[in-house]
N, C-alpha and C. Protein backbone atom coordinates (compact mmCIF):
# COMPACT_ATOMS: atom_id res chain seq x y z
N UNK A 1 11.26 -16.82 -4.62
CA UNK A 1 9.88 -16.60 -5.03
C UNK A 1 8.98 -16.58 -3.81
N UNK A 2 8.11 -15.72 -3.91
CA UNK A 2 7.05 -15.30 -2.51
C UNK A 2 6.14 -16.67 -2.38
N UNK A 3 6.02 -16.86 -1.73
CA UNK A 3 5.04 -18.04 -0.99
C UNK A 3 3.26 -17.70 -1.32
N UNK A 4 2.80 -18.08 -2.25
CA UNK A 4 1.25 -17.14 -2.58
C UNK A 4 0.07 -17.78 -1.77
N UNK A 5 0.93 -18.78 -1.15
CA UNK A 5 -0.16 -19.60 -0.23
C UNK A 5 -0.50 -18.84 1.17
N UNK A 6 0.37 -18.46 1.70
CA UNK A 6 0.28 -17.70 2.77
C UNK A 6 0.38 -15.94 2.73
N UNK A 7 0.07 -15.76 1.67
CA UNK A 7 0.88 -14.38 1.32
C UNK A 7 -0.24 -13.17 1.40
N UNK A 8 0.45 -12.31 2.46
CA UNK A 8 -0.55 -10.99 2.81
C UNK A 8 -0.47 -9.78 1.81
N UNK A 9 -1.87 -9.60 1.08
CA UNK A 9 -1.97 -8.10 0.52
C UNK A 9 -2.40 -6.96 1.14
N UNK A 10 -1.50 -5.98 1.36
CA UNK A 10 -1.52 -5.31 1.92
C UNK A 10 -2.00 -3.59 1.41
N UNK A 11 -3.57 -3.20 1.50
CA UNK A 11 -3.86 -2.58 0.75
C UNK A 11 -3.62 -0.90 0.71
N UNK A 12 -3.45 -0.39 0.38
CA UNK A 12 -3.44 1.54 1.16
C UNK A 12 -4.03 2.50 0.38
N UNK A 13 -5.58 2.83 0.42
CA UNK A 13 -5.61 3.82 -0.54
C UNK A 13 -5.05 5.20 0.09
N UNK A 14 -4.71 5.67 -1.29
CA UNK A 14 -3.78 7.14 -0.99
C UNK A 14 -4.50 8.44 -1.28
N UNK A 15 -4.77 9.41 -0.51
CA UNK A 15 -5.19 10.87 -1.02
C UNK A 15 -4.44 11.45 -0.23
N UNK A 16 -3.64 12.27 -0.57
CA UNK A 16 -3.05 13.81 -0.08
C UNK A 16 -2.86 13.58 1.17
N UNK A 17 -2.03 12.53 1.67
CA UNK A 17 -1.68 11.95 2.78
C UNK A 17 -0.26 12.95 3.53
N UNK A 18 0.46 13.21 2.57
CA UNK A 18 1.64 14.22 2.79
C UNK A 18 2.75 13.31 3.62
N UNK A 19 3.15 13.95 4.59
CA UNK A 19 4.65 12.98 4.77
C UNK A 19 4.19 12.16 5.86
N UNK A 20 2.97 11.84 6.27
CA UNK A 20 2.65 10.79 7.06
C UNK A 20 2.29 9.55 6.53
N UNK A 21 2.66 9.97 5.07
CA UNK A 21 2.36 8.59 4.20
C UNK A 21 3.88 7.71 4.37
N UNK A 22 4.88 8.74 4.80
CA UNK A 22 6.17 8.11 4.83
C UNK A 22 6.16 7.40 5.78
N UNK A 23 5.47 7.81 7.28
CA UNK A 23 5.46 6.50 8.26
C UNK A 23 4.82 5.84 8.28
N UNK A 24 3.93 5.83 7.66
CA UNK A 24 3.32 4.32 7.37
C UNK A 24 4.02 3.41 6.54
N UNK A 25 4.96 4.26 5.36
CA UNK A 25 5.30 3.16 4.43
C UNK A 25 6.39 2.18 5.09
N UNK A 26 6.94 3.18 5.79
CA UNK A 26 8.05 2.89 6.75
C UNK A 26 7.76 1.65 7.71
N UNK A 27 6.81 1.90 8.43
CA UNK A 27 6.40 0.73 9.50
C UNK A 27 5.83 -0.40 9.08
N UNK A 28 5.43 -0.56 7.41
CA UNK A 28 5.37 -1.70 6.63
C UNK A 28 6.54 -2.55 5.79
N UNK A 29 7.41 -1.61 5.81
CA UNK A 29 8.24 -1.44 4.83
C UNK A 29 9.36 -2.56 5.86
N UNK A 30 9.41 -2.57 7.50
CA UNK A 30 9.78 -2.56 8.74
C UNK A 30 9.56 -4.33 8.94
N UNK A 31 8.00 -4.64 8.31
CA UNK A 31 7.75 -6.06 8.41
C UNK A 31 8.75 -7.07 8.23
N UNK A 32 8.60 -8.26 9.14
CA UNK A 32 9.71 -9.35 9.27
C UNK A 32 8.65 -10.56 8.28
N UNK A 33 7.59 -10.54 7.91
CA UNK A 33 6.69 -11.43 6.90
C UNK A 33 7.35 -11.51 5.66
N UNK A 34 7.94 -12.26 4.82
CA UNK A 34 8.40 -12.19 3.70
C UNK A 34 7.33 -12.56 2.40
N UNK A 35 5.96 -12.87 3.04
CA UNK A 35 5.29 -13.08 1.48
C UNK A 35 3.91 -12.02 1.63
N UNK A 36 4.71 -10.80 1.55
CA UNK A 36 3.72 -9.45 2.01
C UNK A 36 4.36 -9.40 0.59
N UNK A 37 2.47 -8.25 0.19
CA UNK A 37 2.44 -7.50 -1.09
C UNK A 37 2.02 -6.06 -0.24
N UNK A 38 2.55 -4.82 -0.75
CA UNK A 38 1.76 -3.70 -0.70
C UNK A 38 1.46 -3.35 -1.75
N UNK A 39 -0.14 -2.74 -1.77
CA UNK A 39 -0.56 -2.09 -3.59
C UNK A 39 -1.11 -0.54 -2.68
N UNK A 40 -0.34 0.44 -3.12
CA UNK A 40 -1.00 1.41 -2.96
C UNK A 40 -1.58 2.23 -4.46
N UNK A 41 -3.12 2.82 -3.74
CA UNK A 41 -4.00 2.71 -4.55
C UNK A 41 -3.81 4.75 -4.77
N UNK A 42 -3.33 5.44 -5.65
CA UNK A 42 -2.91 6.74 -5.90
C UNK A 42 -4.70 6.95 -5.97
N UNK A 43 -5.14 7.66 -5.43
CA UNK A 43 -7.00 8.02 -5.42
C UNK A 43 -6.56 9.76 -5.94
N UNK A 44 -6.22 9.64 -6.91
CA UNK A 44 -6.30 11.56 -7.35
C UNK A 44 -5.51 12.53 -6.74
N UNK A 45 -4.28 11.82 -5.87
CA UNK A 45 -3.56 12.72 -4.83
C UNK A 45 -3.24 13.93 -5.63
N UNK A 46 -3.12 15.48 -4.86
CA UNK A 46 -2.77 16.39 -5.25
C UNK A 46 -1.11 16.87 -4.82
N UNK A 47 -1.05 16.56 -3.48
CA UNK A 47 0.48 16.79 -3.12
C UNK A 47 1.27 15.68 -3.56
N UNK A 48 2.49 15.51 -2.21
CA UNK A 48 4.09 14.96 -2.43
C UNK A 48 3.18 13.82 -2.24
N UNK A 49 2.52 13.13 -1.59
CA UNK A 49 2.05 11.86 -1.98
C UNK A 49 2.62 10.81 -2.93
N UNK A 50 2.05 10.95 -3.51
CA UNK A 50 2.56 10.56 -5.09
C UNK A 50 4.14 9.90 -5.33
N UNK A 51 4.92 11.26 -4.98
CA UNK A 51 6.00 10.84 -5.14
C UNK A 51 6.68 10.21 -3.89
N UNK A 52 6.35 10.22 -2.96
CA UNK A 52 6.38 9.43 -1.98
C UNK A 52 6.43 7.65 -2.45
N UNK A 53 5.05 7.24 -2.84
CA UNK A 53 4.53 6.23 -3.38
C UNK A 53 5.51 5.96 -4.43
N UNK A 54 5.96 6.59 -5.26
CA UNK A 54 6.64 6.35 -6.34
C UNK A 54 8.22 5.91 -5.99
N UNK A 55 8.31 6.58 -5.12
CA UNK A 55 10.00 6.06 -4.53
C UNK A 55 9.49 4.65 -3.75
N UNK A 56 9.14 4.32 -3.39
CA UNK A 56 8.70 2.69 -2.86
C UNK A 56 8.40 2.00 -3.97
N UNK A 57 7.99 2.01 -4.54
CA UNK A 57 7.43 0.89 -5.92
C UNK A 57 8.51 0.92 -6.62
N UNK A 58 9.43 1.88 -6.72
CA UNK A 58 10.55 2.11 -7.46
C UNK A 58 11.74 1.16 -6.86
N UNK A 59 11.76 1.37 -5.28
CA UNK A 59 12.70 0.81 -4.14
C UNK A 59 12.41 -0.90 -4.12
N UNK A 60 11.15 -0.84 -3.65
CA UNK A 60 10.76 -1.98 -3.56
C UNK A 60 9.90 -3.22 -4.12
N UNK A 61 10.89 -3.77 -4.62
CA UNK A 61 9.66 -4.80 -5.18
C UNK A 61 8.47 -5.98 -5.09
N UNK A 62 7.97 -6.05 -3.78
CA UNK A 62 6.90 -6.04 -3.21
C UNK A 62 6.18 -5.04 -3.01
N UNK A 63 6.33 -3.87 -3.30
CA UNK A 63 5.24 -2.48 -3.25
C UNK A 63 5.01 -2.13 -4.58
N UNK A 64 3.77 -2.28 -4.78
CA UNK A 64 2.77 -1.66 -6.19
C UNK A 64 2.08 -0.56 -5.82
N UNK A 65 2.28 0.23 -7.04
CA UNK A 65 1.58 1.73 -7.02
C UNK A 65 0.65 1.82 -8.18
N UNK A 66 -0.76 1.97 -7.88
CA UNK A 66 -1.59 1.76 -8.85
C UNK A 66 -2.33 3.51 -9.02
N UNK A 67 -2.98 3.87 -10.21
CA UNK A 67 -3.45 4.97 -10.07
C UNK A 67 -5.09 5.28 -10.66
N UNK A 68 -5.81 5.87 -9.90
CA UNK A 68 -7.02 6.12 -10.57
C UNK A 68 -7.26 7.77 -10.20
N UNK A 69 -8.41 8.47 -10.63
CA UNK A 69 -8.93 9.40 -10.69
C UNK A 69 -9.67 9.09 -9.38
N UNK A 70 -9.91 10.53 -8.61
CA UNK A 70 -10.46 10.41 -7.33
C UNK A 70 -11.61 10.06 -7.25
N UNK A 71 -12.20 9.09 -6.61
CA UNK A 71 -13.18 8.05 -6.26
C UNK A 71 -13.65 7.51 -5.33
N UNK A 72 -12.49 8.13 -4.13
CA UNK A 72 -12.98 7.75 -2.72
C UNK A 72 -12.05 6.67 -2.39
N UNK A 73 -11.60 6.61 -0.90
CA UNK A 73 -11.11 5.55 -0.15
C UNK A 73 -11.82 3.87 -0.26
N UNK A 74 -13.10 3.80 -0.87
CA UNK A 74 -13.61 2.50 -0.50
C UNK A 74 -13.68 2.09 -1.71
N UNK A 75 -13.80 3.27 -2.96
CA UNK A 75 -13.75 2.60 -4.47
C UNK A 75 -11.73 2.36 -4.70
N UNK A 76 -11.30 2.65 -4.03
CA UNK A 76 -9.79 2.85 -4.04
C UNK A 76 -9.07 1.30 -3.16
N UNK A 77 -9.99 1.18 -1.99
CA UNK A 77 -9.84 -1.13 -1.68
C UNK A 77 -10.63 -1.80 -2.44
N UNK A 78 -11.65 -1.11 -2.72
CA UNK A 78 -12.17 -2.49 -4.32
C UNK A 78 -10.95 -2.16 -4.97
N UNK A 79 -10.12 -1.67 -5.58
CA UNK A 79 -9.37 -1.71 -6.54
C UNK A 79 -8.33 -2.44 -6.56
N UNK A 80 -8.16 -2.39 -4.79
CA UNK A 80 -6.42 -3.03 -4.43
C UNK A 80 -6.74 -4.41 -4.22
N UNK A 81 -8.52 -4.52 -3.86
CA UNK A 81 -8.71 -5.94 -3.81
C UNK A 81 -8.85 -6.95 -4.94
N UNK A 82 -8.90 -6.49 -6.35
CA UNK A 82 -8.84 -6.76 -7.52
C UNK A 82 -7.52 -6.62 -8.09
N UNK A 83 -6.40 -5.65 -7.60
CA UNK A 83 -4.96 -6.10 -7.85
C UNK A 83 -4.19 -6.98 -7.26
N UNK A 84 -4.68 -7.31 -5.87
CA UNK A 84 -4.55 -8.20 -4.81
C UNK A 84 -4.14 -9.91 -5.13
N UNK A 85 -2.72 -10.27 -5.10
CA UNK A 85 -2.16 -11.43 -4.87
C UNK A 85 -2.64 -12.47 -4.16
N UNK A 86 -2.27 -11.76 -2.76
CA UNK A 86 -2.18 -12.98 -1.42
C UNK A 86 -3.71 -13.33 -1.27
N UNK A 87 -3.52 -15.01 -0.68
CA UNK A 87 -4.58 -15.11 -0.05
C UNK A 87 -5.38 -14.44 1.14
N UNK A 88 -4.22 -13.80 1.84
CA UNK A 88 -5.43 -12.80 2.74
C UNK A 88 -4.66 -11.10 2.46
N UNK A 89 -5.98 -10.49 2.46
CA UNK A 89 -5.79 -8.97 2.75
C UNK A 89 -5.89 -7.93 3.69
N UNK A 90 -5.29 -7.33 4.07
CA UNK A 90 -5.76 -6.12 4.82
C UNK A 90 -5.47 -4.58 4.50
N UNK A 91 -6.32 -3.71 5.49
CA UNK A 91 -6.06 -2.16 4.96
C UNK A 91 -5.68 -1.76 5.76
N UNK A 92 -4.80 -0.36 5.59
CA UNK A 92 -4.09 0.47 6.32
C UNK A 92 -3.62 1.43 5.37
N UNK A 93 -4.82 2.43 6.28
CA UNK A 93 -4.66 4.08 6.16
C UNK A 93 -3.54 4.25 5.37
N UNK A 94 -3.34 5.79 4.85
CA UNK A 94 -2.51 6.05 4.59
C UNK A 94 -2.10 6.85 5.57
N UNK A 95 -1.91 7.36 6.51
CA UNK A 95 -1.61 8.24 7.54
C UNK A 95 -1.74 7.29 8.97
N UNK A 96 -1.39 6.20 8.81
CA UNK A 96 -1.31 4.84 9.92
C UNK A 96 -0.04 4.69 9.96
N UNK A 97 0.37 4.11 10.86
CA UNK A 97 1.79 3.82 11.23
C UNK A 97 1.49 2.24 11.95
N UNK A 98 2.07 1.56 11.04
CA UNK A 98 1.42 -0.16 11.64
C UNK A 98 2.68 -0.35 12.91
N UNK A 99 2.21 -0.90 13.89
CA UNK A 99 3.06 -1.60 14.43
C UNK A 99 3.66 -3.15 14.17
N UNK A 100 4.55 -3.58 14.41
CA UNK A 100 4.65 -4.79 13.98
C UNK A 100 4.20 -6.02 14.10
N UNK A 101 3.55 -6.15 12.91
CA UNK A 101 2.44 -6.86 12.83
C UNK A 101 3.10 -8.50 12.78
N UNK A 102 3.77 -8.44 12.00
CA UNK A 102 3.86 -10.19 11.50
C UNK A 102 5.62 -9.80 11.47
């Protein structure tokens, strides 16, 4: 069971990011932190996006895929910050490639 005391949410809103959404998921996906949440936030994507996102939430179960109608990147971290677990959060792009963070 994840540790919720120390535990990082990790937020991403998504639009039509395309396959640079894969290295980001990748370089999170990469983390040595074991009480990480990712919620990515689907903002109306039109491309492979989507299914991108969908093979991780599917793969992994610390990654949530949430979906709304397009609304913008900042109505899209209110959202992840209201699906949001851990006591602390952060954001990262969808077209970011984190280095290793934790």
């Amino acid at each position: 069971m994840m540790n919720n005391a120390n535990k990082l949410s990790v937020i991403i809103p998504l639009y039509n990011a395309g396959d640079d959404f894969n290295a980001c998921m990748e370089s999170l996906i990469a983390q040595t932190w074991t009480a990480l949440e990712i919620i990515i936030i689907n903002d109306g994507s039109t491309d492979n996006s989507v299914e991108i996102a969908k093979h991780y939430a599917e793969n992994y179960p610390h990654v949530r895929l949430l979906h709304q109608a397009n609304a913008g990147a900042s109505v899209a971290r209110n959202r992840g910050i209201e699906a949001a677990t851990g006591k602390y959060v952060a954001f990262v792009d969808a077209g970011d490639a984190a280095n290793l963070l934790i």
